[in-house]
C-alpha atoms as a PDB file:
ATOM      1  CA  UNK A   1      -4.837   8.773 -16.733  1.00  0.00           C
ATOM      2  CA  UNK A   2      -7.657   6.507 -15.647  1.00  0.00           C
ATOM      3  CA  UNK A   3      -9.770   8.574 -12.611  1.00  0.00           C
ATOM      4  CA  UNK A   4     -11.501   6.232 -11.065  1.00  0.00           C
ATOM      5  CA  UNK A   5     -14.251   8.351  -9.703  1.00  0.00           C
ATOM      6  CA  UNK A   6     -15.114   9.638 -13.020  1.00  0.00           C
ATOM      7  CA  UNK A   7     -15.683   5.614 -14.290  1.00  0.00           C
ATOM      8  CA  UNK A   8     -16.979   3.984 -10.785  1.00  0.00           C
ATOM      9  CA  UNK A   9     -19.155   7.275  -9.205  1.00  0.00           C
ATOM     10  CA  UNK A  10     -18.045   4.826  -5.827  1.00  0.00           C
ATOM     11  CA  UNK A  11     -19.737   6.284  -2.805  1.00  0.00           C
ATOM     12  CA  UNK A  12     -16.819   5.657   0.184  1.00  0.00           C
ATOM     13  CA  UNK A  13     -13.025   4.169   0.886  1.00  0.00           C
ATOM     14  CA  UNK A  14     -13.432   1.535   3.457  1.00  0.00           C
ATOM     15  CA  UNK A  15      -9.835   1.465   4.457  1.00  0.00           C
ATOM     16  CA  UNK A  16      -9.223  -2.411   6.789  1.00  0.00           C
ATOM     17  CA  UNK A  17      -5.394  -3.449   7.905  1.00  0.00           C
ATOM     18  CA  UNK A  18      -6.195  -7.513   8.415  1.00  0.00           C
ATOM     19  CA  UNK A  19      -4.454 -10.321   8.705  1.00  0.00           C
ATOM     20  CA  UNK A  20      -7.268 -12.745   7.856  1.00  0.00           C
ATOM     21  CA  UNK A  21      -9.021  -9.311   6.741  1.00  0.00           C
ATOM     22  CA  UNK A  22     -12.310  -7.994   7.136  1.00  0.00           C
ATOM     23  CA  UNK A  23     -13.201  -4.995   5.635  1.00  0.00           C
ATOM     24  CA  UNK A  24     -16.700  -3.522   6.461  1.00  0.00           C
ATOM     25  CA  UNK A  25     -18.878  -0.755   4.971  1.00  0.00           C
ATOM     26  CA  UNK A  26     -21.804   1.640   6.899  1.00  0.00           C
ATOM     27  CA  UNK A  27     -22.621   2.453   3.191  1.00  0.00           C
ATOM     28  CA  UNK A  28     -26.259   3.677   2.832  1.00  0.00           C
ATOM     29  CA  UNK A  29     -28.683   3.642  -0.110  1.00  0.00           C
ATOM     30  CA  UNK A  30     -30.035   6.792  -0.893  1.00  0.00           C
ATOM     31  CA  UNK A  31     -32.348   6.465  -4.015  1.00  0.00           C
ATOM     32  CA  UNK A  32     -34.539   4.115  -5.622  1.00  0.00           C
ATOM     33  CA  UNK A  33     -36.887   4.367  -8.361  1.00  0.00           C
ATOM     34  CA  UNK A  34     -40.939   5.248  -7.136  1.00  0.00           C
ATOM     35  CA  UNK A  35     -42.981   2.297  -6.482  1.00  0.00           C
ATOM     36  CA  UNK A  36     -39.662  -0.224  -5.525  1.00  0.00           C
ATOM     37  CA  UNK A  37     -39.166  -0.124  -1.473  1.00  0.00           C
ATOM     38  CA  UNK A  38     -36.247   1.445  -0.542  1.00  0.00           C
ATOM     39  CA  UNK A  39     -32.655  -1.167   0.181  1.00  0.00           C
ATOM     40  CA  UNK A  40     -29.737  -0.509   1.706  1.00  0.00           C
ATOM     41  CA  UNK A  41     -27.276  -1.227  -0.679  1.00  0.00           C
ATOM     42  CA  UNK A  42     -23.703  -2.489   1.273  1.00  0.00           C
ATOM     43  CA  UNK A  43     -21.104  -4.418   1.586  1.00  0.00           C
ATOM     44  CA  UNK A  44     -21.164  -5.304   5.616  1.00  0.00           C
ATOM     45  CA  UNK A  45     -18.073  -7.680   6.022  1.00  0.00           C
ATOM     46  CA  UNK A  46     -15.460  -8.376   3.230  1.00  0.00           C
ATOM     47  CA  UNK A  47     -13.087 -11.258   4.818  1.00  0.00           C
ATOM     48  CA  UNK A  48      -9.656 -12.410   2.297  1.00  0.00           C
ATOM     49  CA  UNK A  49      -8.902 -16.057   2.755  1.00  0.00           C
ATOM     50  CA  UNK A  50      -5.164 -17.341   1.064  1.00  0.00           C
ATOM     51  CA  UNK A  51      -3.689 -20.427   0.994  1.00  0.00           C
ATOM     52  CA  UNK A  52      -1.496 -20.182   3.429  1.00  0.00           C
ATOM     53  CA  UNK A  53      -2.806 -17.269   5.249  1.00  0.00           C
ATOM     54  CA  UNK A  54      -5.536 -17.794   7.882  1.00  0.00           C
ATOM     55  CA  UNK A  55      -5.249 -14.369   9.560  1.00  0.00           C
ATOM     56  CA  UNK A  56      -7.406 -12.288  11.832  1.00  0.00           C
ATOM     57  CA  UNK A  57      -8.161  -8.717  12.165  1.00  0.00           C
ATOM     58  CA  UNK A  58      -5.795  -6.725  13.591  1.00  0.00           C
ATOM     59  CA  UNK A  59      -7.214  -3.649  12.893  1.00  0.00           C
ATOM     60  CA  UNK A  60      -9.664  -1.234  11.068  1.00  0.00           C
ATOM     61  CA  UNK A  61     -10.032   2.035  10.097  1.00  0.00           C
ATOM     62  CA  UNK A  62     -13.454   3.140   8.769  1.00  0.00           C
ATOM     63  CA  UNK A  63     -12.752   6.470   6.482  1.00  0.00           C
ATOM     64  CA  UNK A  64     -15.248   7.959   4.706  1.00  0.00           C
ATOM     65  CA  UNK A  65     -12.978   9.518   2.143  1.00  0.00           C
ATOM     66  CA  UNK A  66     -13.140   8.378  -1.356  1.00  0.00           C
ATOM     67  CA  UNK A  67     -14.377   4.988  -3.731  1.00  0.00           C
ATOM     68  CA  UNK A  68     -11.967   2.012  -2.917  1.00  0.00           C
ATOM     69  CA  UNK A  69     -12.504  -0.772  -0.393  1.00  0.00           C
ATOM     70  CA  UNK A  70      -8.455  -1.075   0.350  1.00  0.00           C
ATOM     71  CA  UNK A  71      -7.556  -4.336   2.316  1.00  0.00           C
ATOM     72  CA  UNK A  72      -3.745  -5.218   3.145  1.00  0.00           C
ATOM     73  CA  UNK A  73      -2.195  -8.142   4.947  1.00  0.00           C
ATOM     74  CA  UNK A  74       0.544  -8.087   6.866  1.00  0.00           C
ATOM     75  CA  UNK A  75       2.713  -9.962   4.712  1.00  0.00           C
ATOM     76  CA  UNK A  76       2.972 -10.724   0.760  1.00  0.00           C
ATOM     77  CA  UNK A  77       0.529 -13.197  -0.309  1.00  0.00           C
ATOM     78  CA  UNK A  78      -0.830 -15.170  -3.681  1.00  0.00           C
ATOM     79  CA  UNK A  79      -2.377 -12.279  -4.740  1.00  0.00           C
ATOM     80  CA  UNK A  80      -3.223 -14.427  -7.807  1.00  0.00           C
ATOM     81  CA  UNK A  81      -5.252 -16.858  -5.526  1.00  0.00           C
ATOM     82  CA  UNK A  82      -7.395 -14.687  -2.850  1.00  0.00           C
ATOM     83  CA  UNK A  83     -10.928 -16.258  -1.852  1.00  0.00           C
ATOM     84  CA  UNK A  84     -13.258 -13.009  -0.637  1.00  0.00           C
ATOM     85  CA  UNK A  85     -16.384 -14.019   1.624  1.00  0.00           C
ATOM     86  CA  UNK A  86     -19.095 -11.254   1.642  1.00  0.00           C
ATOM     87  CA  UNK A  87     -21.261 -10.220   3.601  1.00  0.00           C
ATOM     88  CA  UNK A  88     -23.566  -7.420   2.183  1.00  0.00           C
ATOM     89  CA  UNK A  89     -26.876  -5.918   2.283  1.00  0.00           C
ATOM     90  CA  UNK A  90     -28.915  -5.805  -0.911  1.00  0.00           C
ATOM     91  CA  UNK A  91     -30.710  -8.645  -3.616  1.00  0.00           C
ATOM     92  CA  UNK A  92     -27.665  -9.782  -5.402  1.00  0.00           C
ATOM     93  CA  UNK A  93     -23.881  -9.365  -5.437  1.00  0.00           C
ATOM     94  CA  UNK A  94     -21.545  -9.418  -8.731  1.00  0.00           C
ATOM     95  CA  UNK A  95     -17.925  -8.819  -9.741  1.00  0.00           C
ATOM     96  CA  UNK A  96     -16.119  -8.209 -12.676  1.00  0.00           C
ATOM     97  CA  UNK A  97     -12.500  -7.991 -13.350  1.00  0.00           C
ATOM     98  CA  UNK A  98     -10.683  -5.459 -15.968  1.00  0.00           C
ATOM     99  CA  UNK A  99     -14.061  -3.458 -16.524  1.00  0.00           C
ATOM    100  CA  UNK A 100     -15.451  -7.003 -18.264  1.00  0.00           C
ATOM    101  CA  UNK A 101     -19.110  -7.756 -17.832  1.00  0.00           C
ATOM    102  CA  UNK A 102     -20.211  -7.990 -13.973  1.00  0.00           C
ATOM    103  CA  UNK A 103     -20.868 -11.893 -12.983  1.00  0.00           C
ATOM    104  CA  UNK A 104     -23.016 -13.306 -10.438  1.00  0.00           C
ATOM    105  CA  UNK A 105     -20.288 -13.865  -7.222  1.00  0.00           C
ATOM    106  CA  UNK A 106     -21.157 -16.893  -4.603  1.00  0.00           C
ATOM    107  CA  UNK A 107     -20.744 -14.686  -2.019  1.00  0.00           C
ATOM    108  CA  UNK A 108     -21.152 -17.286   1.138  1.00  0.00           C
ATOM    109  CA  UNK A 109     -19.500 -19.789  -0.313  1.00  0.00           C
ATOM    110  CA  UNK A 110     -16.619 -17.716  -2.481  1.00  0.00           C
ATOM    111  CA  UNK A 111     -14.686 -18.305  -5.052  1.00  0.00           C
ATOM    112  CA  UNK A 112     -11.105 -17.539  -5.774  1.00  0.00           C
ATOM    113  CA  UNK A 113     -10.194 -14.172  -7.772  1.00  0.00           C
ATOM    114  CA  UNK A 114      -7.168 -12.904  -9.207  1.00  0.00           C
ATOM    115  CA  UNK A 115      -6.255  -9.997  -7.403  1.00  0.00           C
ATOM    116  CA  UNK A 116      -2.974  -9.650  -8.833  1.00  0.00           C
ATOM    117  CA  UNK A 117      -1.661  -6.071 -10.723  1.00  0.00           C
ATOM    118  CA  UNK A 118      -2.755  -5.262 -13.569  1.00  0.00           C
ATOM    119  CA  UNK A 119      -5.908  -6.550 -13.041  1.00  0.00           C
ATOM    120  CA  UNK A 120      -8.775  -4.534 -11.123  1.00  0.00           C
ATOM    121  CA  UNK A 121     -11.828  -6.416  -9.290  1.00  0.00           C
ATOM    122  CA  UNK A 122     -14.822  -4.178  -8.746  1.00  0.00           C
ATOM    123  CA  UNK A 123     -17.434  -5.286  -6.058  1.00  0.00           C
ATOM    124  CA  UNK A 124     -21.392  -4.514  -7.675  1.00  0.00           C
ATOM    125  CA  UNK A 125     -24.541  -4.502  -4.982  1.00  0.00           C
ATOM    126  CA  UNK A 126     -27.633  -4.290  -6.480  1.00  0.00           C
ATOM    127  CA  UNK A 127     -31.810  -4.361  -5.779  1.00  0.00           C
ATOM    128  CA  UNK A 128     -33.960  -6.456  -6.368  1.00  0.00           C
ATOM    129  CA  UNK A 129     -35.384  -4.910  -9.104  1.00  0.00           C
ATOM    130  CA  UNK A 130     -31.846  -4.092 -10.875  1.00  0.00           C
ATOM    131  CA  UNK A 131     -33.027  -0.065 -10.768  1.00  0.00           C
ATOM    132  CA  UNK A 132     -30.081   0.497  -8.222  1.00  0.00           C
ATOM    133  CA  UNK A 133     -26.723  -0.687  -7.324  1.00  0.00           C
ATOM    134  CA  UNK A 134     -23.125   0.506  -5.548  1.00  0.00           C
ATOM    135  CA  UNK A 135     -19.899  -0.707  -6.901  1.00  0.00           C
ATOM    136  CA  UNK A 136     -16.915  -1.062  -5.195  1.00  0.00           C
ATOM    137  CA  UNK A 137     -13.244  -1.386  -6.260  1.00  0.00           C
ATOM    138  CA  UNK A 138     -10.778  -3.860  -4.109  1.00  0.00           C
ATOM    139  CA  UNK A 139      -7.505  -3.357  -3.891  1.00  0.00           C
ATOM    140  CA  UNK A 140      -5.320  -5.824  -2.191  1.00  0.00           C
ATOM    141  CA  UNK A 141      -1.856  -5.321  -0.996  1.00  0.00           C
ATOM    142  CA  UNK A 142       0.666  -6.203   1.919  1.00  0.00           C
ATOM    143  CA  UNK A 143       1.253  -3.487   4.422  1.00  0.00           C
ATOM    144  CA  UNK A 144       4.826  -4.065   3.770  1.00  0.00           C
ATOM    145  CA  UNK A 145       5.439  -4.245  -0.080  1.00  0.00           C
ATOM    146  CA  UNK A 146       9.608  -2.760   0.276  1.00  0.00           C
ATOM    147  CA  UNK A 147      11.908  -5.553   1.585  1.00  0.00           C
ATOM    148  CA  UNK A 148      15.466  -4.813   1.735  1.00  0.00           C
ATOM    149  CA  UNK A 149      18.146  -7.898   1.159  1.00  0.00           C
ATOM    150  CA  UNK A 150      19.721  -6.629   4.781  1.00  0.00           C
ATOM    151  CA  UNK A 151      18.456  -3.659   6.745  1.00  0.00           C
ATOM    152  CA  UNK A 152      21.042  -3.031   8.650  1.00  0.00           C
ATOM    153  CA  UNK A 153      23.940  -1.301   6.114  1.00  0.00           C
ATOM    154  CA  UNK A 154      27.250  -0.736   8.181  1.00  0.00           C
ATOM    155  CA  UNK A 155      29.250   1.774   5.815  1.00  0.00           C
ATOM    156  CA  UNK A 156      33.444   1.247   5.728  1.00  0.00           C
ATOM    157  CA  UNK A 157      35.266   2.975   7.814  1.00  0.00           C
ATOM    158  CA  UNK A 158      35.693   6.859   6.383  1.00  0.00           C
ATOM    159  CA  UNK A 159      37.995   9.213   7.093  1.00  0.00           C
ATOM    160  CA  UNK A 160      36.521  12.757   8.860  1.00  0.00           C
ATOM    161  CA  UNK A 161      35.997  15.719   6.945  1.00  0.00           C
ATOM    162  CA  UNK A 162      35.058  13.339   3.635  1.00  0.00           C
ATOM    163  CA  UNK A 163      32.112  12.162   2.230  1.00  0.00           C
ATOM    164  CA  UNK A 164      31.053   8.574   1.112  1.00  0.00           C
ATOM    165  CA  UNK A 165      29.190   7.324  -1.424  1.00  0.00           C
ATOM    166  CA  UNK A 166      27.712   4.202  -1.669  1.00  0.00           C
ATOM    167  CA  UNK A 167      26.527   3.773  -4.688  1.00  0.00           C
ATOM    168  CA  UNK A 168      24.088   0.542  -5.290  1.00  0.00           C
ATOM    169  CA  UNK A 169      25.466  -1.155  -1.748  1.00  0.00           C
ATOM    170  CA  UNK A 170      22.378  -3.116  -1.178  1.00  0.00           C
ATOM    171  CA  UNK A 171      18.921  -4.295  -2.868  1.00  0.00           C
ATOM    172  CA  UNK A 172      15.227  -4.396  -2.575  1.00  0.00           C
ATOM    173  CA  UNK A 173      12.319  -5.851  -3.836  1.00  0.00           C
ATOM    174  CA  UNK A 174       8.682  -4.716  -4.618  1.00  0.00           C
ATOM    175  CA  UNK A 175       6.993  -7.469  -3.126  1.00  0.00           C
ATOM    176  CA  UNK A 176       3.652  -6.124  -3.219  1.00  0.00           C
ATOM    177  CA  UNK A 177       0.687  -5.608  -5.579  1.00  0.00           C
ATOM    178  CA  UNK A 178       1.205  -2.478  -7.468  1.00  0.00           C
ATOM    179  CA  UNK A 179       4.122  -0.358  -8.891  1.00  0.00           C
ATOM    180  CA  UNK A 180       5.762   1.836  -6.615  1.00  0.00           C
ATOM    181  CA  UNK A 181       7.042   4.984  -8.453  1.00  0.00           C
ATOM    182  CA  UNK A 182      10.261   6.401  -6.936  1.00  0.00           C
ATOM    183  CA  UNK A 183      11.104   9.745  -5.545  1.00  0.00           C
ATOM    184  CA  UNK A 184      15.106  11.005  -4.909  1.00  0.00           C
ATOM    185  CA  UNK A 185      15.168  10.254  -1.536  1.00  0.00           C
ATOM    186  CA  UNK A 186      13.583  10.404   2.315  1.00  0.00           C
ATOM    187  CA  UNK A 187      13.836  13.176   4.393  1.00  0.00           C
ATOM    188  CA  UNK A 188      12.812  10.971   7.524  1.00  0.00           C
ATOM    189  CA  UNK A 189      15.104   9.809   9.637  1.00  0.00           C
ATOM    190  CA  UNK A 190      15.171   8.355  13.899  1.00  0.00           C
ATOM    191  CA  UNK A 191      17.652   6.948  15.984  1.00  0.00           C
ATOM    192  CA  UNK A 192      20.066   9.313  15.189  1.00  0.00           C
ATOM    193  CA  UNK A 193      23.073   9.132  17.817  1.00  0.00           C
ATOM    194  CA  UNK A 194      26.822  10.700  16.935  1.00  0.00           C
ATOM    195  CA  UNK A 195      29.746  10.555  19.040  1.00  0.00           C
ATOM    196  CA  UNK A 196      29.071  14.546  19.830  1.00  0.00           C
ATOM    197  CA  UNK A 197      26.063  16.055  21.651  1.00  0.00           C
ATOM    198  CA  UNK A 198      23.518  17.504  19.409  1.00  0.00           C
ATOM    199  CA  UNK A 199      25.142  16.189  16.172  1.00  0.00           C
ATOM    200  CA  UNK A 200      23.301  16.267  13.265  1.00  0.00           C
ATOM    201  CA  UNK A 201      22.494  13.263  10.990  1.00  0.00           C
ATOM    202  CA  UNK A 202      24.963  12.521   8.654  1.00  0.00           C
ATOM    203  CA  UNK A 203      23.603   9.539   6.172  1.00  0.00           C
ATOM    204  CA  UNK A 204      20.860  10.383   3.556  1.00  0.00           C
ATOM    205  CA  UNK A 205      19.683   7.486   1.345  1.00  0.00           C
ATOM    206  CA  UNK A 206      18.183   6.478  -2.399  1.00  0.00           C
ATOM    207  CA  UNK A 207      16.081   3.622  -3.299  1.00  0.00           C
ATOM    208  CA  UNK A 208      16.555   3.771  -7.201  1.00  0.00           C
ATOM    209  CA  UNK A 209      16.613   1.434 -10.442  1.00  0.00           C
ATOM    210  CA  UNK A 210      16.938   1.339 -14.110  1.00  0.00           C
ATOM    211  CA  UNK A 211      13.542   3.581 -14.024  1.00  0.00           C
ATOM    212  CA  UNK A 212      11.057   5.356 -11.916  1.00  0.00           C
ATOM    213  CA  UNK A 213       8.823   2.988 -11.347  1.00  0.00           C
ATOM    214  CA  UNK A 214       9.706  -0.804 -10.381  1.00  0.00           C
ATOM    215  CA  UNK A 215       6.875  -3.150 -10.655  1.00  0.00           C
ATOM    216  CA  UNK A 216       5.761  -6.100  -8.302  1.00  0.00           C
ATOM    217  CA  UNK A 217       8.337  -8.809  -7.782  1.00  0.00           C
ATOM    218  CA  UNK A 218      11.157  -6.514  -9.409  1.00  0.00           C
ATOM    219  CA  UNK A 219      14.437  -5.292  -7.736  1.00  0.00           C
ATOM    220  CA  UNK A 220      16.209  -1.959  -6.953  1.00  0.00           C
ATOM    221  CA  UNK A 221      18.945  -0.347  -5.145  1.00  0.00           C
ATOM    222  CA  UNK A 222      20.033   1.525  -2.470  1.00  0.00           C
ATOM    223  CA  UNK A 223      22.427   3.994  -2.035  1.00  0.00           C
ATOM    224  CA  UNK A 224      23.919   5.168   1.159  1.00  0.00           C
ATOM    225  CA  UNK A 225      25.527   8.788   1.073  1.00  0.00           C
ATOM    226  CA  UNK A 226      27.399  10.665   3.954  1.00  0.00           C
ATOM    227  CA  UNK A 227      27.843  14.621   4.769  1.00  0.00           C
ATOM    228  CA  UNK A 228      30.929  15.524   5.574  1.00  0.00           C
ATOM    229  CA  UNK A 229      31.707  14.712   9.604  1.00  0.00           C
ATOM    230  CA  UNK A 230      34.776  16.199  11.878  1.00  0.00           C
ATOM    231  CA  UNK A 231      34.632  14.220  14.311  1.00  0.00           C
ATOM    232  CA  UNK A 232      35.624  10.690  14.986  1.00  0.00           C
ATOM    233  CA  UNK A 233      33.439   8.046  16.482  1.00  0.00           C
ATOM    234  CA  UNK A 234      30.333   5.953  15.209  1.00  0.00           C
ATOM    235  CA  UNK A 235      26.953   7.255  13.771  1.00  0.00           C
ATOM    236  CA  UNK A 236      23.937   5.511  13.311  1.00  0.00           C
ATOM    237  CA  UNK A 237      20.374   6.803  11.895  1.00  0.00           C
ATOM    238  CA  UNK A 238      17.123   4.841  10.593  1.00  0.00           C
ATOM    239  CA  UNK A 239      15.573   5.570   7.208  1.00  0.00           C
ATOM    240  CA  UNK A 240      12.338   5.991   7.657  1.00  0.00           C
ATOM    241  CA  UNK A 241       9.962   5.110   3.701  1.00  0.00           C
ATOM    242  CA  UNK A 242       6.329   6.906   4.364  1.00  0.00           C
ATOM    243  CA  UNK A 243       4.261   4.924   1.326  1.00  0.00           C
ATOM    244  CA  UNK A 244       0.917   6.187   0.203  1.00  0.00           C
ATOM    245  CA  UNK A 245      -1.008   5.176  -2.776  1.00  0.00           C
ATOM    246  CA  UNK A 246      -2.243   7.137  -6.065  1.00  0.00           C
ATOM    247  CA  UNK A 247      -5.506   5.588  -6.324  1.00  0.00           C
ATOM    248  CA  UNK A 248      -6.356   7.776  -9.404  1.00  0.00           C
ATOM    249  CA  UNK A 249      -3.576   6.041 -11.531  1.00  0.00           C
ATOM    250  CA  UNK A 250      -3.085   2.807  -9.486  1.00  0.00           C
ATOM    251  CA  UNK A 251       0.868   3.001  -7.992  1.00  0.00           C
ATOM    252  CA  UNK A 252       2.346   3.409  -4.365  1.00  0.00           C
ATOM    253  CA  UNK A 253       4.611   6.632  -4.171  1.00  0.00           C
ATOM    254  CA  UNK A 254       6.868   7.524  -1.220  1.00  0.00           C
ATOM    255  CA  UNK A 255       7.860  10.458   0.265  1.00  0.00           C
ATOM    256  CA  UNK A 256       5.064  12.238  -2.217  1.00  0.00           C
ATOM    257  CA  UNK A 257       4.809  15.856  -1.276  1.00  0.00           C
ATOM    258  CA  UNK A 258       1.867  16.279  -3.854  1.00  0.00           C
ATOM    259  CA  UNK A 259      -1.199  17.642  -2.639  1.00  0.00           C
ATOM    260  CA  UNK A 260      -3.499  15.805  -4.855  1.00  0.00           C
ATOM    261  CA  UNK A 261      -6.484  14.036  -3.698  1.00  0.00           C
ATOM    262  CA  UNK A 262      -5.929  11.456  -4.878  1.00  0.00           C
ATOM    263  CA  UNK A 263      -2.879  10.711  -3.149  1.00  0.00           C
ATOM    264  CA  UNK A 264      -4.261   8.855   0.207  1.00  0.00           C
ATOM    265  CA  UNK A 265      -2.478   7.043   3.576  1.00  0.00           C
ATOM    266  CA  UNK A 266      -4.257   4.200   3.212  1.00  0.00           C
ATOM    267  CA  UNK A 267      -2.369   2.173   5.689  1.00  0.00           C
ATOM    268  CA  UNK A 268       1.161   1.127   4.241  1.00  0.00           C
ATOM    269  CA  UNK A 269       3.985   0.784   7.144  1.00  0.00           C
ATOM    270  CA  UNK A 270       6.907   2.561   6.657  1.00  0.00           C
ATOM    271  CA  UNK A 271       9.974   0.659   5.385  1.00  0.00           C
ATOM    272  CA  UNK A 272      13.225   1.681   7.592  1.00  0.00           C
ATOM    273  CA  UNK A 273      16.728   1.149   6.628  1.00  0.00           C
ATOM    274  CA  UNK A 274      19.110   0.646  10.032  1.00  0.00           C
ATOM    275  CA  UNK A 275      22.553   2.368   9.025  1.00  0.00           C
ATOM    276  CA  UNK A 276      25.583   2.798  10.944  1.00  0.00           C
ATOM    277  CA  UNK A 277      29.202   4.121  10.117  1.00  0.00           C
ATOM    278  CA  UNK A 278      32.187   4.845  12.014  1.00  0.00           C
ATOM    279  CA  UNK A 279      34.477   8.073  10.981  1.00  0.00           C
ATOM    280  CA  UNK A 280      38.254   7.494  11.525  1.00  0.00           C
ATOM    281  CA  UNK A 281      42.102   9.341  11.338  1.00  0.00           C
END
């Protein structure tokens, strides 16, 4: 298990939702060796150009909670082919990628990085006499990385007092960044109308595969289950996926229940699932 405040010693999570992104830092310097004047070491602005992307901020949420500058856009991107330009307070900025030797970065100008799982990109800000430095670790992701094939799953008609199972009905795709490891199911569900005042819901649902983890760009399935309903008419309920990341081992989990710290919100949308049945004769 790879803790990455154990290898980084990072001194804050700057947590930034963007669309053309800008992540920011209020980091501070707090040492320097005697005789060498005191810097603020930080990165100040931290903007994510694509491609095809050529987004704005749409929001940002300054935590100080952790070690990772986090930034996601709204929508899957090349993360192959991302193009930071920093901003940042201190002599000299550098990078390195999969804990190789830190390079000088052209921070004004940029360059393009690949951002893309497995690889990590760490951020270093150092003086000017090399006696003091901050590194930061990137992570890049959409806020959206579950996509169903068709959110909206109508169920066949079933008969009252039986259950259905729909086993592998309908896909999905990991369309982000990292792995996302799954749990049995969610617990989280809106919208919920039955043909009887104060019904309860009646669906629950899966998103599984061959394993517990599915990687970027692979697929899984979803399975639709029903409790047992007497009466007959139409329900409907949204599935509601809460994702948060494991930034100590590098994977999205949903519906985690964990109470480790390193288990954060660090600004993933939840992925709902519209489903609707009708219970006949």
């Amino acid at each position: 298990m790879i803790n990455l405040k154990k290898h980084l010693q990072l001194p804050l999570i700057i947590i930034a939702t963007l669309l053309f992104s800008g992540c920011s830092s209020d980091d501070t310097n707090n040492s320097s060796e005697a005789g060498v004047t005191d810097e603020e070491l930080a990165i100040t602005s931290f903007d994510m150009l694509t491609q095809d992307h050529t987004f704005s901020v749409i929001a940002a949420n300054i935590q100080p909670v952790d070690s990772l500058v986090i930034c996601l856009f709204p929508s899957a991107v090349d993360f192959a082919n991302i193009t930071p330009t920093i901003a940042f307070e201190g002599s000299s900025i550098s990078y390195r990628i999969n804990d190789e030797e830190f390079k000088t970065y052209s921070a004004t100008v940029g360059e393009s990085i690949n951002f893309s799982y497995p690889n990590t990109v760490d951020f270093k800000i150092t003086n000017s006499d090399n006696s003091n430095s901050k590194v930061y670790r990137i992570i890049v992701d959409t806020e959206h990385p579950i996509v169903f094939n068709n959110s909206e799953i109508t169920i066949p008609d079933t008969s009252v007092n039986t259950n259905y199972n729909g086993i592998e009905i309908e896909t999905w795709t990991n369309v982000g960044n990292y792995p996302i490891r799954l749990t049995l199911r969610t617990t989280e569900y809106t919208n919920v109308t039955t043909p009887e005042t104060g019904g309860n819901n009646i669906f629950s649902s899966t998103l599984t595969n061959d394993l517990d983890m599915i990687d970027p760009n692979e697929e899984g399935q979803v399975n639709v289950f029903t409790s047992n309903a007497s009466v007959i008419g139409e329900y409907t309920a949204t599935a509601l996926f809460t994702l948060n990341f494991n930034e100590n081992l590098g994977y999205i989990v949903y519906d985690d229940v964990s109470t480790s710290e390193y288990v954060k919100d660090i600004g993933y949308k939840q992925a709902e699932l519209q489903l609707k049945g009708r219970f006949i004769e």
